[in-house]
N, C-alpha and C. Protein backbone atom coordinates (compact mmCIF):
# COMPACT_ATOMS: atom_id res chain seq x y z
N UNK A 1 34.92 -9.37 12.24
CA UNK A 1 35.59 -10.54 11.68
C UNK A 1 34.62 -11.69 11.68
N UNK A 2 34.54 -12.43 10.56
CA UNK A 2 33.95 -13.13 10.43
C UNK A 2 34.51 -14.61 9.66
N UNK A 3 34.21 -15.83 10.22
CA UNK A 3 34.85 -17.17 9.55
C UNK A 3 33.55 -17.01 8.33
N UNK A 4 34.28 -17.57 7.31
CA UNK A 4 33.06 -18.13 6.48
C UNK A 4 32.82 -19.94 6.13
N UNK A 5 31.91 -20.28 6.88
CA UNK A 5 31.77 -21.55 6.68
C UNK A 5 31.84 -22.26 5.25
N UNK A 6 31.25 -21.44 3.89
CA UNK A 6 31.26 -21.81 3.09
C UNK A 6 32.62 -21.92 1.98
N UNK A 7 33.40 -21.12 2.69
CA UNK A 7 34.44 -20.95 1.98
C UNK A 7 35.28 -22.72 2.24
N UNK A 8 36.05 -22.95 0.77
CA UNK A 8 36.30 -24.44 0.53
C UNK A 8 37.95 -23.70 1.64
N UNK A 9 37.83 -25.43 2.28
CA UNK A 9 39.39 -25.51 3.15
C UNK A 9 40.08 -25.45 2.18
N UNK A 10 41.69 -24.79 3.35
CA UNK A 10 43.03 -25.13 2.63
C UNK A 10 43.48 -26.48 3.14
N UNK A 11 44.77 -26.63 2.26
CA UNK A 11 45.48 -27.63 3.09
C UNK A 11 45.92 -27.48 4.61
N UNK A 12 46.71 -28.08 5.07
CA UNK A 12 47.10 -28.86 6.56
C UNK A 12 48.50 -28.00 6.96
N UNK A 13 48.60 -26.18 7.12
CA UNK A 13 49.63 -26.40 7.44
C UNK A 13 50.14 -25.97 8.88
N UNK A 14 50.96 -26.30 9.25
CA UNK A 14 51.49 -26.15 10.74
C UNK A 14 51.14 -25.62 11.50
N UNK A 15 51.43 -24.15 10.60
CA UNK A 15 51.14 -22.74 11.46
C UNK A 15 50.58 -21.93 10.33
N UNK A 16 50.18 -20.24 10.49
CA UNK A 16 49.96 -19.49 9.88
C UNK A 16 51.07 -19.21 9.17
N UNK A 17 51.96 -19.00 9.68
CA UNK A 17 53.36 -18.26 8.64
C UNK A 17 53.66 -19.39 7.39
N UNK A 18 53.34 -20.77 7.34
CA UNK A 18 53.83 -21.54 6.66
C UNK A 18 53.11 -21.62 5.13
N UNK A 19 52.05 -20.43 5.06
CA UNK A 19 51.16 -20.47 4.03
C UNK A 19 51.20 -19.13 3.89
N UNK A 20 51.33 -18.92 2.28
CA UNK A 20 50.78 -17.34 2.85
C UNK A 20 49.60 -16.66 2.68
N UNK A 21 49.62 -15.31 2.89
CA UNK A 21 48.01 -14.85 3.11
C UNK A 21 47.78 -13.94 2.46
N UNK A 22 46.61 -13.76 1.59
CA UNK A 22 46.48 -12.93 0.20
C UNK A 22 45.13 -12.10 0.60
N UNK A 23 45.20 -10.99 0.33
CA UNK A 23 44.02 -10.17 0.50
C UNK A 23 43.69 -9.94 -0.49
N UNK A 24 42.05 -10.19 -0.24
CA UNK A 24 41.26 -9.48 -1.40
C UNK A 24 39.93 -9.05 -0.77
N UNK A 25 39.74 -8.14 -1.86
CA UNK A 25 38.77 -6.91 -2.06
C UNK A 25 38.33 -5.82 -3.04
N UNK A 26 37.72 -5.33 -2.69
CA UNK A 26 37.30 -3.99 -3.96
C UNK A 26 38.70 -3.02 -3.83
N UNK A 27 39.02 -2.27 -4.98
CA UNK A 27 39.83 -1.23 -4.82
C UNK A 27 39.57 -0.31 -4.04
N UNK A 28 40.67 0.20 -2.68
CA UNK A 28 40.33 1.26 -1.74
C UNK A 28 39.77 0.52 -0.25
N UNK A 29 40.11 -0.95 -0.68
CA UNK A 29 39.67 -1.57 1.04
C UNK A 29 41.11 -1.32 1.61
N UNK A 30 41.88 -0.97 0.86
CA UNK A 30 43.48 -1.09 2.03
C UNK A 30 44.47 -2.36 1.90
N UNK A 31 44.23 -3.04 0.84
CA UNK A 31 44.97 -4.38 0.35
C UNK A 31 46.43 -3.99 0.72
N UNK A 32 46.32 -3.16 0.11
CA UNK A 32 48.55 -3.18 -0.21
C UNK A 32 48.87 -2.04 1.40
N UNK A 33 47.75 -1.55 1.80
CA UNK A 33 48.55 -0.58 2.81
C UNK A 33 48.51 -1.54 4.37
N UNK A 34 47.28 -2.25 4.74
CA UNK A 34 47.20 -2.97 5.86
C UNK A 34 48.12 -4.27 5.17
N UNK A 35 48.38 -5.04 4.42
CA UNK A 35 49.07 -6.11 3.92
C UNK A 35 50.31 -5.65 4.29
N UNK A 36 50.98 -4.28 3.47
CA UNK A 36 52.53 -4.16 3.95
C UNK A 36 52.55 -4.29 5.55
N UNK A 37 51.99 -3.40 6.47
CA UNK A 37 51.69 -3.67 7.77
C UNK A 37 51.55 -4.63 8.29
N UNK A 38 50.69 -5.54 8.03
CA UNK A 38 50.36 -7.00 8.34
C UNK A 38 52.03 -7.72 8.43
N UNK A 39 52.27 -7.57 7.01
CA UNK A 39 53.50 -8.36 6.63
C UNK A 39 54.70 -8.30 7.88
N UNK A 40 54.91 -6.90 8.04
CA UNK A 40 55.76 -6.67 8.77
C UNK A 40 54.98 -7.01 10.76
N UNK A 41 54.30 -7.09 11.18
CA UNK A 41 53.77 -7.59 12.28
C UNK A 41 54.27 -9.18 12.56
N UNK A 42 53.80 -9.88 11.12
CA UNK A 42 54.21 -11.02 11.41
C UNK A 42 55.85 -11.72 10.85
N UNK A 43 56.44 -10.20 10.42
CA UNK A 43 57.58 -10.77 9.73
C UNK A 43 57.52 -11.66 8.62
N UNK A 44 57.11 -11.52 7.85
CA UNK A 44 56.70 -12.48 6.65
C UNK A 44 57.30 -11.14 5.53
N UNK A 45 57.54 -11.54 4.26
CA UNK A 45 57.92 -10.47 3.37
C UNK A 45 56.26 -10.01 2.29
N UNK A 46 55.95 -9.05 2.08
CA UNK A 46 54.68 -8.65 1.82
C UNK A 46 55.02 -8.53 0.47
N UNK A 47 54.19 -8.79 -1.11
CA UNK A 47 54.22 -8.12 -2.71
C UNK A 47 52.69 -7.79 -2.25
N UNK A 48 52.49 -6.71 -3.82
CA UNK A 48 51.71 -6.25 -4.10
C UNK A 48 51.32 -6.81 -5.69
N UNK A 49 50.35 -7.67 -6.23
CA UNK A 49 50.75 -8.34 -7.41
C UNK A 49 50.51 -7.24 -8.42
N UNK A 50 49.74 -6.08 -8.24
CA UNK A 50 49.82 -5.37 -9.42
C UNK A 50 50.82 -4.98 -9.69
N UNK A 51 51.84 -4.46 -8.70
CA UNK A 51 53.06 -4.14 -8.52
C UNK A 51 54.17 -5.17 -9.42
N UNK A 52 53.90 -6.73 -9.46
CA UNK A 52 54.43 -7.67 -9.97
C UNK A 52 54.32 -8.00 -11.15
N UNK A 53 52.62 -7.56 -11.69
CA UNK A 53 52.98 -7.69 -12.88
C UNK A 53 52.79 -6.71 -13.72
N UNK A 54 53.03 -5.01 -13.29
CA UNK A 54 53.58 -3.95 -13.75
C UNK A 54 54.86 -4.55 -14.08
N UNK A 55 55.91 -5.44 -13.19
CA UNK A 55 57.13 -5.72 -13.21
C UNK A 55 57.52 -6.42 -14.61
N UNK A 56 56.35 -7.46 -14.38
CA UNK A 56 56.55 -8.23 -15.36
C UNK A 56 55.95 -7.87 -16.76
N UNK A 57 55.30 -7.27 -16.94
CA UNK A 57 54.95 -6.50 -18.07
C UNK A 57 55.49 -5.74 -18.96
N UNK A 58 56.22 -4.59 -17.84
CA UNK A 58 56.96 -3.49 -18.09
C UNK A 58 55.98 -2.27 -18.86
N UNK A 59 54.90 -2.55 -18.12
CA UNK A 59 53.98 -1.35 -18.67
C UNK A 59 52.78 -1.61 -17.25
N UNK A 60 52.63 -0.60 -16.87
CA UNK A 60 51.18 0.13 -15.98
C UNK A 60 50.29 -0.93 -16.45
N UNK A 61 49.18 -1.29 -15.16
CA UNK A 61 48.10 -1.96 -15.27
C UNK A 61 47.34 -0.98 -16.63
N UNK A 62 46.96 0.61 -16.51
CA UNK A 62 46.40 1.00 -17.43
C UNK A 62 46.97 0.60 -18.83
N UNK A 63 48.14 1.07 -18.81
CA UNK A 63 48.84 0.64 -20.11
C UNK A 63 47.71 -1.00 -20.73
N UNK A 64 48.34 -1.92 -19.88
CA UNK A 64 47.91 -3.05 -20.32
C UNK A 64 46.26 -3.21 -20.89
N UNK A 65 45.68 -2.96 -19.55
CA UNK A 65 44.36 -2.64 -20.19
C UNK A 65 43.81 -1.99 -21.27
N UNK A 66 44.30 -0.63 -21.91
CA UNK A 66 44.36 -0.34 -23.16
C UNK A 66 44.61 -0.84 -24.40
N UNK A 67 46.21 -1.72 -23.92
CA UNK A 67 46.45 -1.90 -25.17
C UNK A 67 45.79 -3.59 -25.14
N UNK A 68 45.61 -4.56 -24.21
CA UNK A 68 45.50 -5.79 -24.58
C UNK A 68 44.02 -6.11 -24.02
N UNK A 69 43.55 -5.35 -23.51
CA UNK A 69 41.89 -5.70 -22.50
C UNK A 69 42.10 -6.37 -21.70
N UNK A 70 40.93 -6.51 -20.62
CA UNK A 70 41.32 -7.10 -19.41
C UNK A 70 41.45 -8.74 -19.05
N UNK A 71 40.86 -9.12 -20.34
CA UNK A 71 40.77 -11.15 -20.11
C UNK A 71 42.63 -11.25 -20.26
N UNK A 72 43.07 -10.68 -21.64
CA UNK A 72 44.63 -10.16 -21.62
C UNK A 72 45.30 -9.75 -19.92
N UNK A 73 44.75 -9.12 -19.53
CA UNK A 73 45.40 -8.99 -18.37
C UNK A 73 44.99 -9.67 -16.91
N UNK A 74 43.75 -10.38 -17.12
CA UNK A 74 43.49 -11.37 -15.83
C UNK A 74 44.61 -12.33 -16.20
N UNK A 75 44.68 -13.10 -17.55
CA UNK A 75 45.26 -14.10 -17.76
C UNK A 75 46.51 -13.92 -16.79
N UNK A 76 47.29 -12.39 -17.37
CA UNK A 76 48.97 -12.42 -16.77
C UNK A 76 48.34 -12.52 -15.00
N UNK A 77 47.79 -12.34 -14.66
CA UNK A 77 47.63 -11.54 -13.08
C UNK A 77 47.42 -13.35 -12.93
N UNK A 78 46.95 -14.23 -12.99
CA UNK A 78 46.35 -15.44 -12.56
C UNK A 78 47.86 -16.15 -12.49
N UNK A 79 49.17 -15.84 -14.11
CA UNK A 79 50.24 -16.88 -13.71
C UNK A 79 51.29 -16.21 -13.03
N UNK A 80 50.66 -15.07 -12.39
CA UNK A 80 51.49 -13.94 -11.38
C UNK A 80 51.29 -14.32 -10.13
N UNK A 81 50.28 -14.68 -10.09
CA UNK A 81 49.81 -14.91 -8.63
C UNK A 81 50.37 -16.67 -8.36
N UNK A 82 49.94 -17.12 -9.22
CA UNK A 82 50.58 -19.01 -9.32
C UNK A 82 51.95 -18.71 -8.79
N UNK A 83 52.37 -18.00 -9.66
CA UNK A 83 54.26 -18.08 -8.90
C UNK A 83 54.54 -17.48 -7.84
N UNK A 84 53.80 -16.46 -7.46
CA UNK A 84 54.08 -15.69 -6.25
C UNK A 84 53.67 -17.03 -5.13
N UNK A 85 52.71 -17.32 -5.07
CA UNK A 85 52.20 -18.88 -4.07
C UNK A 85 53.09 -19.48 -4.13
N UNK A 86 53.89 -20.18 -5.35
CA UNK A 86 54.43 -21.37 -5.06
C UNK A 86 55.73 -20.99 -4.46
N UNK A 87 56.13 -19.63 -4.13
CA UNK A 87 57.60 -19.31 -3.39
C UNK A 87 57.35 -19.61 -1.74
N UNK A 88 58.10 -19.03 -1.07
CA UNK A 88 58.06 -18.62 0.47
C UNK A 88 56.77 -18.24 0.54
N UNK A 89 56.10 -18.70 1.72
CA UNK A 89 54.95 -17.49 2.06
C UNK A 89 55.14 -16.19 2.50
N UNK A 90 53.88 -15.65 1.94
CA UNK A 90 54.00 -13.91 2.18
C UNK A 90 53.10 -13.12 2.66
N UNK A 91 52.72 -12.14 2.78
CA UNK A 91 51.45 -11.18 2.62
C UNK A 91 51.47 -11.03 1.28
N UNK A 92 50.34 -11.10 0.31
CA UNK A 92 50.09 -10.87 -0.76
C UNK A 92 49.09 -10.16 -1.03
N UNK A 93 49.09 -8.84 -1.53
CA UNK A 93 47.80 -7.65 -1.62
C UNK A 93 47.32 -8.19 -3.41
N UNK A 94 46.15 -8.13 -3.67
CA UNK A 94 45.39 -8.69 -5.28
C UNK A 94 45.00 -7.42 -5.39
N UNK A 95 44.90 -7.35 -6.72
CA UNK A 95 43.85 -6.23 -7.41
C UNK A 95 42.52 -6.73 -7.08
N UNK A 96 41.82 -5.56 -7.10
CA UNK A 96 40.35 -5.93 -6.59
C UNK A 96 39.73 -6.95 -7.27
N UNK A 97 39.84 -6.95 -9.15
CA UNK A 97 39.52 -7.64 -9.96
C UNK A 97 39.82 -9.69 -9.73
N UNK A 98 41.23 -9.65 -8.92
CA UNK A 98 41.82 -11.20 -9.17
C UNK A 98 41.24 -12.49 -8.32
N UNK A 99 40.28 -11.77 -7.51
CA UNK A 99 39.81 -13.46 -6.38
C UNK A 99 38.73 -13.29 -7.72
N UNK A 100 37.96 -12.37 -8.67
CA UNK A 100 36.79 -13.19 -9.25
C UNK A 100 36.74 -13.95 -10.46
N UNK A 101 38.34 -14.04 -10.92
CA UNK A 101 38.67 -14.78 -11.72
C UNK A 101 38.65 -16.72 -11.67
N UNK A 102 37.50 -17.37 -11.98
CA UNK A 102 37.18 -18.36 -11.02
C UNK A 102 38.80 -19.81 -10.83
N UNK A 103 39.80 -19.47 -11.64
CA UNK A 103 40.90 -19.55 -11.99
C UNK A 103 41.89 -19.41 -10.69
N UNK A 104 41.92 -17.94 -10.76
CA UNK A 104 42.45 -17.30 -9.66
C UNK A 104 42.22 -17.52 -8.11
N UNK A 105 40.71 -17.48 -8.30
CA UNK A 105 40.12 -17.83 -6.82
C UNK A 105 40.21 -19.05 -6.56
N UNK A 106 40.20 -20.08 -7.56
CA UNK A 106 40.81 -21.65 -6.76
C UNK A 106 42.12 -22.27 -6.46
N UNK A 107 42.93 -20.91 -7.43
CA UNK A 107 44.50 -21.03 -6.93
C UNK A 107 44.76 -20.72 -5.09
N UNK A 108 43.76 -19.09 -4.93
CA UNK A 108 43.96 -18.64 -3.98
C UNK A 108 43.92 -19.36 -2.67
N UNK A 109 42.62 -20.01 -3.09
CA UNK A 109 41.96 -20.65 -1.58
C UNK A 109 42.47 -21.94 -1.54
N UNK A 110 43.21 -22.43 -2.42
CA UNK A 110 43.70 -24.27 -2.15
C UNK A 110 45.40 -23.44 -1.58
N UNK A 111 45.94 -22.70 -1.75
CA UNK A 111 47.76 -22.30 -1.84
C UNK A 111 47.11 -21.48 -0.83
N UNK A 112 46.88 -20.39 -0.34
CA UNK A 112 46.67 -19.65 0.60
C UNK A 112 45.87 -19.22 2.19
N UNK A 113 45.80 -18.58 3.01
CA UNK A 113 44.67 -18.28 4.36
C UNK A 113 44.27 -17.17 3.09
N UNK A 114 43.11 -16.82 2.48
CA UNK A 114 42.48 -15.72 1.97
C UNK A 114 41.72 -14.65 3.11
N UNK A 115 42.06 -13.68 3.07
CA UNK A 115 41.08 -12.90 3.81
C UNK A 115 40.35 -11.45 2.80
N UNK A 116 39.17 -11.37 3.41
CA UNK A 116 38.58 -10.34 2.33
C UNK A 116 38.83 -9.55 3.16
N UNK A 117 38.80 -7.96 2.79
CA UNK A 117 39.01 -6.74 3.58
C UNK A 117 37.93 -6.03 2.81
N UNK A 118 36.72 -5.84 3.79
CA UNK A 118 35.52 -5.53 3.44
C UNK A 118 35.33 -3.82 3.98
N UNK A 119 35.18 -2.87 2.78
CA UNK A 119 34.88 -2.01 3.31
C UNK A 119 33.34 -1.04 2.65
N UNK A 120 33.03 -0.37 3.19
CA UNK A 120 31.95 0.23 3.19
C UNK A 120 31.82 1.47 1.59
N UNK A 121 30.68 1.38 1.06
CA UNK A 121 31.30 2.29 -0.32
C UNK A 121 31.86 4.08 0.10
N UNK A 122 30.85 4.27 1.12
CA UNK A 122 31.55 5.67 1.45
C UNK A 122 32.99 5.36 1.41
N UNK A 123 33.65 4.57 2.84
CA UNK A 123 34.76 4.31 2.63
C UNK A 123 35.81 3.95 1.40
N UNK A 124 35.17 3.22 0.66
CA UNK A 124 36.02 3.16 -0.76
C UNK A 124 36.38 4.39 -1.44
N UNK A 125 35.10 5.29 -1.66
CA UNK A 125 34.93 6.28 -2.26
C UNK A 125 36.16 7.04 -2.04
N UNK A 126 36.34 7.66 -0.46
CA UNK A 126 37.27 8.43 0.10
C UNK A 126 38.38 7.76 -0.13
N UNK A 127 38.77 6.78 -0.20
CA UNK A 127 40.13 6.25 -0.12
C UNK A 127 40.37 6.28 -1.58
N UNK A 128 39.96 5.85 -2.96
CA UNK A 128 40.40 6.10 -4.48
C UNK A 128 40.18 7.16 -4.73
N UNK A 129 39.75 8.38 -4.10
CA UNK A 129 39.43 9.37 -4.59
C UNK A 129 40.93 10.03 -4.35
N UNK A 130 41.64 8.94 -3.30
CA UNK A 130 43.43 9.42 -3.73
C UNK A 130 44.23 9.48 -4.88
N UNK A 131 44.03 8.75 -5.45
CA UNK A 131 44.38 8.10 -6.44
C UNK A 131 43.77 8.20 -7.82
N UNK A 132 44.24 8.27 -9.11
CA UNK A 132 43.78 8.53 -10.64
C UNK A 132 44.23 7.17 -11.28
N UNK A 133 44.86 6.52 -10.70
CA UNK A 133 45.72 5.19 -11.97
C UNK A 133 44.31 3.78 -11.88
N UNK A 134 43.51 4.09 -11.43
CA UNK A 134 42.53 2.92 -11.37
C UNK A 134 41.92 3.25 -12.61
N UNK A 135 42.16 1.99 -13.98
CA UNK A 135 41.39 1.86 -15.02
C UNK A 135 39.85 1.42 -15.20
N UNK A 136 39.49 1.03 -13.99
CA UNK A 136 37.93 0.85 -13.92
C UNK A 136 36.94 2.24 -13.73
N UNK A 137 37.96 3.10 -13.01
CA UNK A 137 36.92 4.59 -12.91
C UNK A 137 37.27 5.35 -14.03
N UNK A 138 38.01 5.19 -14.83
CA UNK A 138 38.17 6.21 -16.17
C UNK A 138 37.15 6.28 -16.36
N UNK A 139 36.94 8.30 -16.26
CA UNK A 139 35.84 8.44 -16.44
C UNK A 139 34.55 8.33 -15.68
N UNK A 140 34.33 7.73 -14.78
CA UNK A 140 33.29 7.56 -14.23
C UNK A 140 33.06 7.95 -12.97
N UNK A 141 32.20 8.05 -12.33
CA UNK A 141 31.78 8.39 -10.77
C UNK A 141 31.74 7.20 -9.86
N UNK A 142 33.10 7.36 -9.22
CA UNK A 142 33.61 6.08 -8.68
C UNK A 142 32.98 5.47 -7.73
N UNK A 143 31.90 6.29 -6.94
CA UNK A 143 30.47 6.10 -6.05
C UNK A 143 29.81 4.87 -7.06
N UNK A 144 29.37 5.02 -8.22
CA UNK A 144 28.35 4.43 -8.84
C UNK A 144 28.91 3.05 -8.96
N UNK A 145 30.51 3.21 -10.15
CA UNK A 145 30.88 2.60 -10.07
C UNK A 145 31.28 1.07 -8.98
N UNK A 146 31.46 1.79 -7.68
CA UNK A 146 32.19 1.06 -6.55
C UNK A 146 30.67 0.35 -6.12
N UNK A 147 29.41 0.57 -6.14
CA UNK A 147 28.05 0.11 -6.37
C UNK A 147 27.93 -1.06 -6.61
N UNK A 148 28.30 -1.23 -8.05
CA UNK A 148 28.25 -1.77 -8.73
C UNK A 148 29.30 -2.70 -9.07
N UNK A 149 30.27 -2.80 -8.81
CA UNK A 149 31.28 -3.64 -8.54
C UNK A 149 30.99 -4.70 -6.90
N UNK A 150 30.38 -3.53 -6.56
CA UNK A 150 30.10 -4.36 -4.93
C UNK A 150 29.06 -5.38 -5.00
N UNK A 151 27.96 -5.34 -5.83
CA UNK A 151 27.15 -6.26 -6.13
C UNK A 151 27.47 -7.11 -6.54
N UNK A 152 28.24 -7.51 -7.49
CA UNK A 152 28.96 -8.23 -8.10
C UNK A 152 29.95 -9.41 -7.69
N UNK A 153 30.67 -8.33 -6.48
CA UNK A 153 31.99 -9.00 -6.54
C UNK A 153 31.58 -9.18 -4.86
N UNK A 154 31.15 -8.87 -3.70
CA UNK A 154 31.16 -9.09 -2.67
C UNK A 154 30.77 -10.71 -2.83
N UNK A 155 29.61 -11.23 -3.20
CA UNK A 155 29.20 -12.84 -3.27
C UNK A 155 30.40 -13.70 -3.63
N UNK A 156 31.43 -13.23 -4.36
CA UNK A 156 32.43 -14.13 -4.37
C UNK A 156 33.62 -13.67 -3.15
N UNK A 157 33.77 -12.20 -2.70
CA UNK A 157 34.93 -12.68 -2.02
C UNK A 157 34.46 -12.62 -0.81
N UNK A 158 33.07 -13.07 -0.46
CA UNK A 158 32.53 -13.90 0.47
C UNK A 158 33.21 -15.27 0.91
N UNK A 159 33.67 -15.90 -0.42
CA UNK A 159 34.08 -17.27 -0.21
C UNK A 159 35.60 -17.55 0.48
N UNK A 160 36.44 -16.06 0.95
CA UNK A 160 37.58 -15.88 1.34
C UNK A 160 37.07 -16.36 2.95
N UNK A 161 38.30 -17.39 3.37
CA UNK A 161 38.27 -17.68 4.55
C UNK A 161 38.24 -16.58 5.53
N UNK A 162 37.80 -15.63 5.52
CA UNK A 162 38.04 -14.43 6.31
C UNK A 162 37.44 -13.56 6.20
N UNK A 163 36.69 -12.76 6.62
CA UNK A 163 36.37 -11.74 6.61
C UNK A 163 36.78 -10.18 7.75
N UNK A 164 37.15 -9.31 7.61
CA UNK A 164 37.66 -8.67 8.07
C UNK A 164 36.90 -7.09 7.79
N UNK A 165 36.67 -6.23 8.64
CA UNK A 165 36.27 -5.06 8.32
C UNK A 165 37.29 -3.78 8.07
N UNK A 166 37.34 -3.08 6.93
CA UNK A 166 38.27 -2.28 6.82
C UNK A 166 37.42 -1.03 6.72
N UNK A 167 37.46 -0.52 7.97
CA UNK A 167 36.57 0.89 8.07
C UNK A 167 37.17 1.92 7.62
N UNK A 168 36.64 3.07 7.80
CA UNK A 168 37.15 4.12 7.72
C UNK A 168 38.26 4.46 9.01
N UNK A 169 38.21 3.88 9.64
CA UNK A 169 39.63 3.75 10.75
C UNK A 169 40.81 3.83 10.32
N UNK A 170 41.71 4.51 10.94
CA UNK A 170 43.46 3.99 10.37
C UNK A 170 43.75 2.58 10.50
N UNK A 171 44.43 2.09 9.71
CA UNK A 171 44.40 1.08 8.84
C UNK A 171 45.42 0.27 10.20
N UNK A 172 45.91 0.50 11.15
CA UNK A 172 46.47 -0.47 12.15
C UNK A 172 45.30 -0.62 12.62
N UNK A 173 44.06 -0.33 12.87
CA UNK A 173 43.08 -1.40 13.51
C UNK A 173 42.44 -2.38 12.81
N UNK A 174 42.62 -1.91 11.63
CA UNK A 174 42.21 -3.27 10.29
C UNK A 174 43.84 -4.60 10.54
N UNK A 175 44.73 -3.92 10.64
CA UNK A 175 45.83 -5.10 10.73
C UNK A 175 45.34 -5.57 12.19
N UNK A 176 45.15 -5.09 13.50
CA UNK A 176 44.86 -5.79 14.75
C UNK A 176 44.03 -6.63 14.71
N UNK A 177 43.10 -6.03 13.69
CA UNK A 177 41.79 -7.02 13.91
C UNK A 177 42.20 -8.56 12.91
N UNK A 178 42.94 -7.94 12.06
CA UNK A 178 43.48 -9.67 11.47
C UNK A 178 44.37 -10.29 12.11
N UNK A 179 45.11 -10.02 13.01
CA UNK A 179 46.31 -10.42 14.01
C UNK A 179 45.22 -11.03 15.17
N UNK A 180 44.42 -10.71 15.37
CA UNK A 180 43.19 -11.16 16.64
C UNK A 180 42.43 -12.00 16.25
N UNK A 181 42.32 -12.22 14.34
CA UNK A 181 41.33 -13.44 14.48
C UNK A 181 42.68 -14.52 13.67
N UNK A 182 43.72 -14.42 12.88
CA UNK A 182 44.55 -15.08 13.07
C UNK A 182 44.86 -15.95 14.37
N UNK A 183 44.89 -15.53 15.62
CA UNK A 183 45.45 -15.79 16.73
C UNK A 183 44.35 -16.96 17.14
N UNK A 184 42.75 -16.77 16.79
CA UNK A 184 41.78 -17.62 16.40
C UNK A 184 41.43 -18.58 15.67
N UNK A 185 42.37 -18.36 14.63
CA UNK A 185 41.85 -19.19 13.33
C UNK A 185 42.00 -20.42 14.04
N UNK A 186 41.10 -21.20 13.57
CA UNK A 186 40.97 -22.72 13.88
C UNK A 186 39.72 -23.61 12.64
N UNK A 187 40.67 -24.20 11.91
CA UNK A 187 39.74 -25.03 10.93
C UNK A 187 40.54 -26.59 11.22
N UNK A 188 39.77 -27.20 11.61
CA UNK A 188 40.34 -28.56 11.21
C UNK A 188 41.24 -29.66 10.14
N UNK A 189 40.62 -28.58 9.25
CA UNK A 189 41.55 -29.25 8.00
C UNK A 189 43.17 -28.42 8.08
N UNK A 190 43.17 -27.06 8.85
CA UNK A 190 44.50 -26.71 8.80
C UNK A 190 45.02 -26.96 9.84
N UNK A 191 44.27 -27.72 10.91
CA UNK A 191 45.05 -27.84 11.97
C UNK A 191 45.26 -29.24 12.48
N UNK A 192 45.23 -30.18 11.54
CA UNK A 192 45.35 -31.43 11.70
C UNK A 192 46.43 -31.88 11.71
């Protein structure tokens, strides 16, 4: 676990529960499986936004991506995520794609505690290799792929107040270890 100094403060609020807390990462760090977990640890109610705006769509992330491309579908995911923030706080799991939307990522980090859930590419590998509905590996060798997304996208969700390791471990020591530096968190601007 790691604070990131560079990452811009949130606002001022009370406590942890009074904001909520959005994970992000590459696909296969464990967003939606340690988040539901998380959620329920701290009693907070947990979404999954792909899940939300499958809802709101009424068609599969792939679907969408096919038929409208993905700027088409960051757009919906950015006023998915706006409304999900402005309710109750929650656990909120992102598609890997939504903290690098520079849109998205300044919604996240001014409305939310962001934490990245950083995991290793072996680890990614094994964990989507569950799974077929990810439209970024159509087709491809999700090793190379996950590479190459990691170059990319780690420098920004660097800027998540959090860093967290999501190993190849069962996924309750990835929730302990955010419950242990939660119990830590201390920024001045949120604790004023």
């Amino acid at each position: 676990m790691s604070r990131n100094p560079k990452s811009p403060a949130a606002a001022n609020p009370t406590s942890i529960r009074d904001r909520s807390i959005v994970l992000v990462g590459l696909m296969g760090s464990g967003k939606s499986t340690v988040g539901r977990r998380l959620a329920g640890r701290l009693g907070m109610r947990f979404a999954d936004a792909d899940d939300e705006i499958e809802r709101a769509a009424g068609m599969t992330i792939a679907d969408i991506f096919e038929r409208f491309g993905e700027a088409h579908f960051r757009d919906g995911e950015r006023r998915v995520i706006a409304r999900m923030l402005a309710g109750k706080p929650m656990v909120l799991a992102t598609g890997g794609g939504a903290f690098i939307n520079p849109d998205t990522r300044a919604l996240i980090l001014r409305d939310s505690l962001c934490i990245w859930l950083d995991a290793d590419i072996a680890t990614l590998v094994e964990r989507v290799g569950r799974r077929s509905h990810r439209p970024l590996l159509k087709n491809r060798d999700p090793a190379e792929v996950l590479r190459e997304l990691a170059a990319v996208r780690n420098p920004i969700y660097a800027e998540a107040h959090l860093r967290i390791s999501s190993a190849s471990t069962p996924h309750d020591h990835t929730v302990r270890a955010i419950l242990e530096a939660l119990s830590k968190w201390e920024d001045p601007q949120w604790n004023s």
